[in-house]
PDB file of N, CA and C in Angstrom:
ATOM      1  N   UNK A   1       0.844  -1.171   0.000  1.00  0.00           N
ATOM      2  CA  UNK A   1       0.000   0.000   0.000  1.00  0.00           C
ATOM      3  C   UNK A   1       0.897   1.245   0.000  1.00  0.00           C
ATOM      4  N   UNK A   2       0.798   2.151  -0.916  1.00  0.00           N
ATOM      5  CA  UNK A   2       1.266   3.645  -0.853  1.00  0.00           C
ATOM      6  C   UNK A   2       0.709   4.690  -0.738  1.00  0.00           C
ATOM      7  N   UNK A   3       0.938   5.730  -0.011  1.00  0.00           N
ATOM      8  CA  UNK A   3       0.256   6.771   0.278  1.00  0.00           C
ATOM      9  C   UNK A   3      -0.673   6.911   1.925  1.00  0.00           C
ATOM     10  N   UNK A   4      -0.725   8.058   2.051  1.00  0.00           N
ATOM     11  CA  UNK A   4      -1.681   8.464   3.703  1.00  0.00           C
ATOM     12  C   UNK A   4      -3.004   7.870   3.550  1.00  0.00           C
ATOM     13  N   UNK A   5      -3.166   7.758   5.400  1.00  0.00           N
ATOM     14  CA  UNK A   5      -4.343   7.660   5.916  1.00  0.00           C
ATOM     15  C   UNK A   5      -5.735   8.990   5.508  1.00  0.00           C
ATOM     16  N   UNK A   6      -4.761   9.910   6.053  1.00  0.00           N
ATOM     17  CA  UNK A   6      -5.473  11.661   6.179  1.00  0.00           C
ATOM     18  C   UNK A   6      -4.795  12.235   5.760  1.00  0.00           C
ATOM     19  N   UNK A   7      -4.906  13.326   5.491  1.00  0.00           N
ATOM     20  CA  UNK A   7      -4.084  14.493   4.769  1.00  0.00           C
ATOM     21  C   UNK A   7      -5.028  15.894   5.178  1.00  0.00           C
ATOM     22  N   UNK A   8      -4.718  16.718   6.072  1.00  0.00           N
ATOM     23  CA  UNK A   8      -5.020  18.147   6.065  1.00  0.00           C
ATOM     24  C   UNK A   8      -3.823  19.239   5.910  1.00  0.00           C
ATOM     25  N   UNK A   9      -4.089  20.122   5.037  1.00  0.00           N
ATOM     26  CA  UNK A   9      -3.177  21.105   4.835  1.00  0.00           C
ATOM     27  C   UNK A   9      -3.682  22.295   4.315  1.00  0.00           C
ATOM     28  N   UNK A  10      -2.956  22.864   3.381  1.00  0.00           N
ATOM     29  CA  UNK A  10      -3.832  24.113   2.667  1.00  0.00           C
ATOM     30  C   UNK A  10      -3.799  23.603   1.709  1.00  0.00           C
ATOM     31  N   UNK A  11      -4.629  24.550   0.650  1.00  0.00           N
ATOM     32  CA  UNK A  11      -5.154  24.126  -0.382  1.00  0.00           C
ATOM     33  C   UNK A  11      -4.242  24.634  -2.064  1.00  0.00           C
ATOM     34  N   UNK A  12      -3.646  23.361  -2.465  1.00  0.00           N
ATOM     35  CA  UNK A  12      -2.545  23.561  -3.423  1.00  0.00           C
ATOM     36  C   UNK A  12      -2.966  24.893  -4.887  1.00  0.00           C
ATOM     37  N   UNK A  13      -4.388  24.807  -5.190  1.00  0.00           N
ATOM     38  CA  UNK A  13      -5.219  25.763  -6.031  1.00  0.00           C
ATOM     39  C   UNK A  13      -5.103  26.744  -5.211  1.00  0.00           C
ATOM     40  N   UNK A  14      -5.322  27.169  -4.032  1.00  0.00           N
ATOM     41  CA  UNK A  14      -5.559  28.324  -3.463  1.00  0.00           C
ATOM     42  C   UNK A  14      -3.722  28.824  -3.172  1.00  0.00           C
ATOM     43  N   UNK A  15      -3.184  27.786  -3.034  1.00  0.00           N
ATOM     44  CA  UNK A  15      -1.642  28.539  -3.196  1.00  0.00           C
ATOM     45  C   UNK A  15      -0.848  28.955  -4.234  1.00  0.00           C
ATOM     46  N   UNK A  16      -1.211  28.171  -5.293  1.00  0.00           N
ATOM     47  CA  UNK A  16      -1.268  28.148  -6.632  1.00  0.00           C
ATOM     48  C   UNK A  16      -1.388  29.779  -7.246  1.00  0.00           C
ATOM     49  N   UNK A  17      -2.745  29.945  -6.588  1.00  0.00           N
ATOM     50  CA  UNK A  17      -3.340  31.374  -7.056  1.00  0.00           C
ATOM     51  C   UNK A  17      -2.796  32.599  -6.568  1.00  0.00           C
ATOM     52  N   UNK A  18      -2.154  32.498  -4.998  1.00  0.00           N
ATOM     53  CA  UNK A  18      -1.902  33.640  -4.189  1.00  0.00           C
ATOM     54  C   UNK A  18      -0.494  33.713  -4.986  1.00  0.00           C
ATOM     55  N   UNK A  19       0.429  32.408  -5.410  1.00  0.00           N
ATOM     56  CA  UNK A  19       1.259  32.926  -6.365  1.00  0.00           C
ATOM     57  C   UNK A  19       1.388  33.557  -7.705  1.00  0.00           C
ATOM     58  N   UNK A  20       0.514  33.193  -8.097  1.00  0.00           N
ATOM     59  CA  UNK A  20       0.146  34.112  -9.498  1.00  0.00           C
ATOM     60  C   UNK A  20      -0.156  35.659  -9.360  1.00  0.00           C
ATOM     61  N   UNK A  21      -0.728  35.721  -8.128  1.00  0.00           N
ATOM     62  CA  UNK A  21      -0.970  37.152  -7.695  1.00  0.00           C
ATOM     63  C   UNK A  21       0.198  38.092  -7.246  1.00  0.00           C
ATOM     64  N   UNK A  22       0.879  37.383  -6.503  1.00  0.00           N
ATOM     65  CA  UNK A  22       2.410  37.991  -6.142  1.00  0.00           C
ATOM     66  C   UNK A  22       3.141  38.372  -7.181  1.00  0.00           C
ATOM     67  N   UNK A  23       3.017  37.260  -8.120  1.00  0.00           N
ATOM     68  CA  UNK A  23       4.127  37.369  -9.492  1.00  0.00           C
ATOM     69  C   UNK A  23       3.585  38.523 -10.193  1.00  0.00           C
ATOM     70  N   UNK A  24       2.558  38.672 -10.329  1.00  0.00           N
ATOM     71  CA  UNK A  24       1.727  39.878 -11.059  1.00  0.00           C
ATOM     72  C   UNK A  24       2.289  40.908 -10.672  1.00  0.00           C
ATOM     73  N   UNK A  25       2.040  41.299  -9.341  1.00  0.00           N
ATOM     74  CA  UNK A  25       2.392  42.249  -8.278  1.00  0.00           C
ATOM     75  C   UNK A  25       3.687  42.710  -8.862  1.00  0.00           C
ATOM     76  N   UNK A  26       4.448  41.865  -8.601  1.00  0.00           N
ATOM     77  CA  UNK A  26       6.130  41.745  -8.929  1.00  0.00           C
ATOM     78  C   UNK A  26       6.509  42.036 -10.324  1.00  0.00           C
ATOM     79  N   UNK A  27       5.760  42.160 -11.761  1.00  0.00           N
ATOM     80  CA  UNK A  27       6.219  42.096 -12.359  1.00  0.00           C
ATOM     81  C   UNK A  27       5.871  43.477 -12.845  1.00  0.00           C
ATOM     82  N   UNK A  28       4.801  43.969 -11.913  1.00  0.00           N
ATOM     83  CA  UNK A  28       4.261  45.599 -12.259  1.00  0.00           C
ATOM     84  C   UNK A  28       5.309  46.306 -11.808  1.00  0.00           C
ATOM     85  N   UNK A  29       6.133  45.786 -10.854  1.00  0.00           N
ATOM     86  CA  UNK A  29       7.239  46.932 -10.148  1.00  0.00           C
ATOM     87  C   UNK A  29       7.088  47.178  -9.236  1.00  0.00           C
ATOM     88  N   UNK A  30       6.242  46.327  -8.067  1.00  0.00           N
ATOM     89  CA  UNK A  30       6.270  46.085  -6.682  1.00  0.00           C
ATOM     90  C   UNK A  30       7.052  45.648  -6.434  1.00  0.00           C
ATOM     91  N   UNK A  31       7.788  45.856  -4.309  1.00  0.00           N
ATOM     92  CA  UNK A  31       9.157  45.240  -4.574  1.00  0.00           C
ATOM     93  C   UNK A  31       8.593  44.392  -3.536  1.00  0.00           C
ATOM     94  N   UNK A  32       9.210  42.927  -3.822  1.00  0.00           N
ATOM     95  CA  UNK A  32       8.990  42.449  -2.851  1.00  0.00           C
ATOM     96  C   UNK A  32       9.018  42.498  -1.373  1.00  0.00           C
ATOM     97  N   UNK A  33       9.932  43.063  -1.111  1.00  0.00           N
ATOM     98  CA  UNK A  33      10.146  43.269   0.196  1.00  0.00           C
ATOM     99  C   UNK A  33       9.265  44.154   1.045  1.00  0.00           C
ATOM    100  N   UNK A  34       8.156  44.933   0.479  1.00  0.00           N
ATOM    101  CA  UNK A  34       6.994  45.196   0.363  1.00  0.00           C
ATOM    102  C   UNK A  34       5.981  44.910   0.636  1.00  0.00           C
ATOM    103  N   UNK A  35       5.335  43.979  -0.116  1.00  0.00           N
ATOM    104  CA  UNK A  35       4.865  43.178   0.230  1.00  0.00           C
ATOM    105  C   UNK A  35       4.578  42.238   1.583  1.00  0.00           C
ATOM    106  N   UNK A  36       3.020  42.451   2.090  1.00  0.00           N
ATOM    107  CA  UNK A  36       2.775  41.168   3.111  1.00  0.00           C
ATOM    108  C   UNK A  36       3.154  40.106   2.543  1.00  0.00           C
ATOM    109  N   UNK A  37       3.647  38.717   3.658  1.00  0.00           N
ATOM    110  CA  UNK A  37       2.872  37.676   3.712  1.00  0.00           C
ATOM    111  C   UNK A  37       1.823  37.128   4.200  1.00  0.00           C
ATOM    112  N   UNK A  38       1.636  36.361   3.697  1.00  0.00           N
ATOM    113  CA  UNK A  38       0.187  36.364   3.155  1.00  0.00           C
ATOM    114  C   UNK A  38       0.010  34.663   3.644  1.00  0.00           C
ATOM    115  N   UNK A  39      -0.442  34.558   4.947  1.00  0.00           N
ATOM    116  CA  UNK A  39      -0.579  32.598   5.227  1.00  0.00           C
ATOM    117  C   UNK A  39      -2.109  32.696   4.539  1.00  0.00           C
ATOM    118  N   UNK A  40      -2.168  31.181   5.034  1.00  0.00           N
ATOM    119  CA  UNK A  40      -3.167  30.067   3.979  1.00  0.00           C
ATOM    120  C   UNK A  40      -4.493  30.487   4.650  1.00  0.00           C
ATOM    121  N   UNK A  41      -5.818  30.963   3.735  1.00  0.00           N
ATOM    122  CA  UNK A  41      -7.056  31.182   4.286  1.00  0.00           C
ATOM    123  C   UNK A  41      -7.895  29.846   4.011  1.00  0.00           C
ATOM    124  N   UNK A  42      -7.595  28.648   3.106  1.00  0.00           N
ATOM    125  CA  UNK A  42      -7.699  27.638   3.054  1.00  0.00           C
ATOM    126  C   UNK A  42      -7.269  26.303   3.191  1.00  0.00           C
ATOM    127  N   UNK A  43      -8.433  25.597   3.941  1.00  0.00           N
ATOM    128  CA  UNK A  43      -7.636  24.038   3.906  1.00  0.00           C
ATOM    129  C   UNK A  43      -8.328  22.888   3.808  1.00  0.00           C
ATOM    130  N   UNK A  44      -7.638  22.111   3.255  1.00  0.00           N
ATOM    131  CA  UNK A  44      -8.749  20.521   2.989  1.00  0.00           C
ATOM    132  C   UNK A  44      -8.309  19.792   3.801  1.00  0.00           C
ATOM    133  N   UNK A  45      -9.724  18.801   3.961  1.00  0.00           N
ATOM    134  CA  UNK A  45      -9.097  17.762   4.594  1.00  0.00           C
ATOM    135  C   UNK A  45      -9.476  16.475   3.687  1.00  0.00           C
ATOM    136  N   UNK A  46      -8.205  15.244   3.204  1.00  0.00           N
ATOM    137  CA  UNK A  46      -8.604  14.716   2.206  1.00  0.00           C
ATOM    138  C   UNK A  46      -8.456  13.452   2.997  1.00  0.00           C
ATOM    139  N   UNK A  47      -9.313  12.164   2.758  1.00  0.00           N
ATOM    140  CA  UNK A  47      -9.534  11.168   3.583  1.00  0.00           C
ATOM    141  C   UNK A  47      -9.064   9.925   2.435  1.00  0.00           C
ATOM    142  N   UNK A  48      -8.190   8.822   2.667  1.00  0.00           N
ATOM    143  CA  UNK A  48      -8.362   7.691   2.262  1.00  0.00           C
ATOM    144  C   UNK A  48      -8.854   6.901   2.468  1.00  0.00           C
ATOM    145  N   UNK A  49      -9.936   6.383   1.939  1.00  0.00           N
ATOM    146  CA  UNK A  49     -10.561   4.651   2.512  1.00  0.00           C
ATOM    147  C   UNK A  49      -9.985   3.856   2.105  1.00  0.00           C
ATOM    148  N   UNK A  50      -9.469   3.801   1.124  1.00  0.00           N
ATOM    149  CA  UNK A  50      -8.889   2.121   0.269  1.00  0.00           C
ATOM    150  C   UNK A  50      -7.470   1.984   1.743  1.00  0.00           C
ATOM    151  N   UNK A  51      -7.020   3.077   2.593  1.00  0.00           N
ATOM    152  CA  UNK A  51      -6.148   3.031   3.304  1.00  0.00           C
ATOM    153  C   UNK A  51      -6.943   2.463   4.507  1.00  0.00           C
ATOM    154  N   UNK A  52      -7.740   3.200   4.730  1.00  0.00           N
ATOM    155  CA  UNK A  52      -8.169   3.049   6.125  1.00  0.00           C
ATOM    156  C   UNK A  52      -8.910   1.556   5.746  1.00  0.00           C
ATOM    157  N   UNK A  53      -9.232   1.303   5.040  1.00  0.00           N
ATOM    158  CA  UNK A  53      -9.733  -0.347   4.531  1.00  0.00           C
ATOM    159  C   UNK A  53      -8.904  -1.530   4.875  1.00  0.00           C
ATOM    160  N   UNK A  54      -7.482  -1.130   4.318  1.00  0.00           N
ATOM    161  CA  UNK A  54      -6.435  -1.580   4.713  1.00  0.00           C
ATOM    162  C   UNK A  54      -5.713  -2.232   6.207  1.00  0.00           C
ATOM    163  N   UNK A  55      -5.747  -1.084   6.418  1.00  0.00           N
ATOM    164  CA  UNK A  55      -5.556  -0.899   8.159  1.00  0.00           C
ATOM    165  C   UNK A  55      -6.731  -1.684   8.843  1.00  0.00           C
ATOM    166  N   UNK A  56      -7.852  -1.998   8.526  1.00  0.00           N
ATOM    167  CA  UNK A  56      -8.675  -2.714   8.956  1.00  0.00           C
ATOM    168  C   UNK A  56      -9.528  -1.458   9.784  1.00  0.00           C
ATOM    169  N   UNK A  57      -9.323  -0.057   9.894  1.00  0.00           N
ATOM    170  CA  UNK A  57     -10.351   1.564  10.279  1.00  0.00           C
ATOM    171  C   UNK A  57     -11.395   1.456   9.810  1.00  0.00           C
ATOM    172  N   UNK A  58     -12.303   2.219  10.175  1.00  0.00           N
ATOM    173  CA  UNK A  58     -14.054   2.227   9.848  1.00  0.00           C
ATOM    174  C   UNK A  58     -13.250   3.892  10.580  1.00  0.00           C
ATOM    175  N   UNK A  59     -14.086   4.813   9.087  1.00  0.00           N
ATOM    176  CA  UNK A  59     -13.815   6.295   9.150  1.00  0.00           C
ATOM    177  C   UNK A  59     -15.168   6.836  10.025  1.00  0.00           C
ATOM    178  N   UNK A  60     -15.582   7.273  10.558  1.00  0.00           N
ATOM    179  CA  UNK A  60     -16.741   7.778  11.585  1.00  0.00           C
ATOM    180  C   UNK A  60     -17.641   8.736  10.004  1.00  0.00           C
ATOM    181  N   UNK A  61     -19.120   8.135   9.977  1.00  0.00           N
ATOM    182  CA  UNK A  61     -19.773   9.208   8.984  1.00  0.00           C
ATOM    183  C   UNK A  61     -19.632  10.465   8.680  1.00  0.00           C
ATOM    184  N   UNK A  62     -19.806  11.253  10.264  1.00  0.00           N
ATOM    185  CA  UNK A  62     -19.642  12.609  10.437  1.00  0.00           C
ATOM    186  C   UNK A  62     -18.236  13.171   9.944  1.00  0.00           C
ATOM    187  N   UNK A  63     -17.163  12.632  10.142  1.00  0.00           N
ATOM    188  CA  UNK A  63     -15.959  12.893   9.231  1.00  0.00           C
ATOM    189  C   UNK A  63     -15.821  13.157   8.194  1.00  0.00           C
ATOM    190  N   UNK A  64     -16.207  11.727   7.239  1.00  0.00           N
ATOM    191  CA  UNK A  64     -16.418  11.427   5.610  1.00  0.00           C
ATOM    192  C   UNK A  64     -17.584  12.950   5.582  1.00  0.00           C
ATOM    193  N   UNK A  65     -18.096  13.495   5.971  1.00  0.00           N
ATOM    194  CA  UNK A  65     -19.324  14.667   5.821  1.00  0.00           C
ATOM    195  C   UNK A  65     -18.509  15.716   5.528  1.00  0.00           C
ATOM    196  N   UNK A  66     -17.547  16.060   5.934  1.00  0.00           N
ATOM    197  CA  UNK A  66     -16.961  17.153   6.043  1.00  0.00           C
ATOM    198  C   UNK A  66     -15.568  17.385   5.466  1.00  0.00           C
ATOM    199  N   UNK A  67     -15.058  15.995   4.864  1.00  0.00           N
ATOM    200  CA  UNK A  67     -13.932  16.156   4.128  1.00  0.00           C
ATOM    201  C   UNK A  67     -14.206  16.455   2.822  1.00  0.00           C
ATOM    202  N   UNK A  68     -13.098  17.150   2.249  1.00  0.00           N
ATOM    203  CA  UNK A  68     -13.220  17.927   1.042  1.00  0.00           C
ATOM    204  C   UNK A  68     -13.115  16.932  -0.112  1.00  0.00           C
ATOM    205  N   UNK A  69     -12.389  15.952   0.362  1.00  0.00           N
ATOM    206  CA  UNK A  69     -12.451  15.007  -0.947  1.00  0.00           C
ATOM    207  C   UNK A  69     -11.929  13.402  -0.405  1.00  0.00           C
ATOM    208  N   UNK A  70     -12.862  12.527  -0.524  1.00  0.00           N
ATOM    209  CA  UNK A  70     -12.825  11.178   0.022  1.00  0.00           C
ATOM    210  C   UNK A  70     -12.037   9.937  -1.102  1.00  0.00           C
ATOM    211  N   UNK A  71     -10.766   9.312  -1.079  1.00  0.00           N
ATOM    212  CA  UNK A  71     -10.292   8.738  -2.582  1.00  0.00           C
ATOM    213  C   UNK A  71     -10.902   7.342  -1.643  1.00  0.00           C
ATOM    214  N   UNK A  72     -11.480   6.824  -2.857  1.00  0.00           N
ATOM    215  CA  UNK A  72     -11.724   4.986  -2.357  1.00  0.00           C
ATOM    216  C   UNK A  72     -11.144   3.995  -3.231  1.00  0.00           C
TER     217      UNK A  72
END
């Protein structure tokens, strides 16, 4: 078996984007050093079952409800 149980972090699209925005910033002739940083206003939480299947886990319903994306 490869790969996590759980996974919460921020969200790779939403970091994705705040960089595109910086670079913009940066290429108008903002200086970086200028510039806030800027932490993560988003985060997923992504659940494996084919893992937790594995492991012989039963994920609680209310969990699976609220994760952003469930792989089976």
């Amino acid at each position: 078996m490869a790969g996590g149980l759980i996974s919460y972090g921020t969200s790779l699209t939403d970091s994705y984007r705040q960089t595109g925005v910086y670079t913009g910033r940066v290429l108008k002739g903002e200086k970086p050093a200028d510039m806030p940083v800027l932490q993560p206003t988003k985060f997923e939480l992504v659940i494996n079952l084919k893992a937790a299947k594995a492991l012989g886990l039963t994920i609680a319903p209310g969990v699976l409800a609220i994760a952003d994306e469930v792989i089976e």
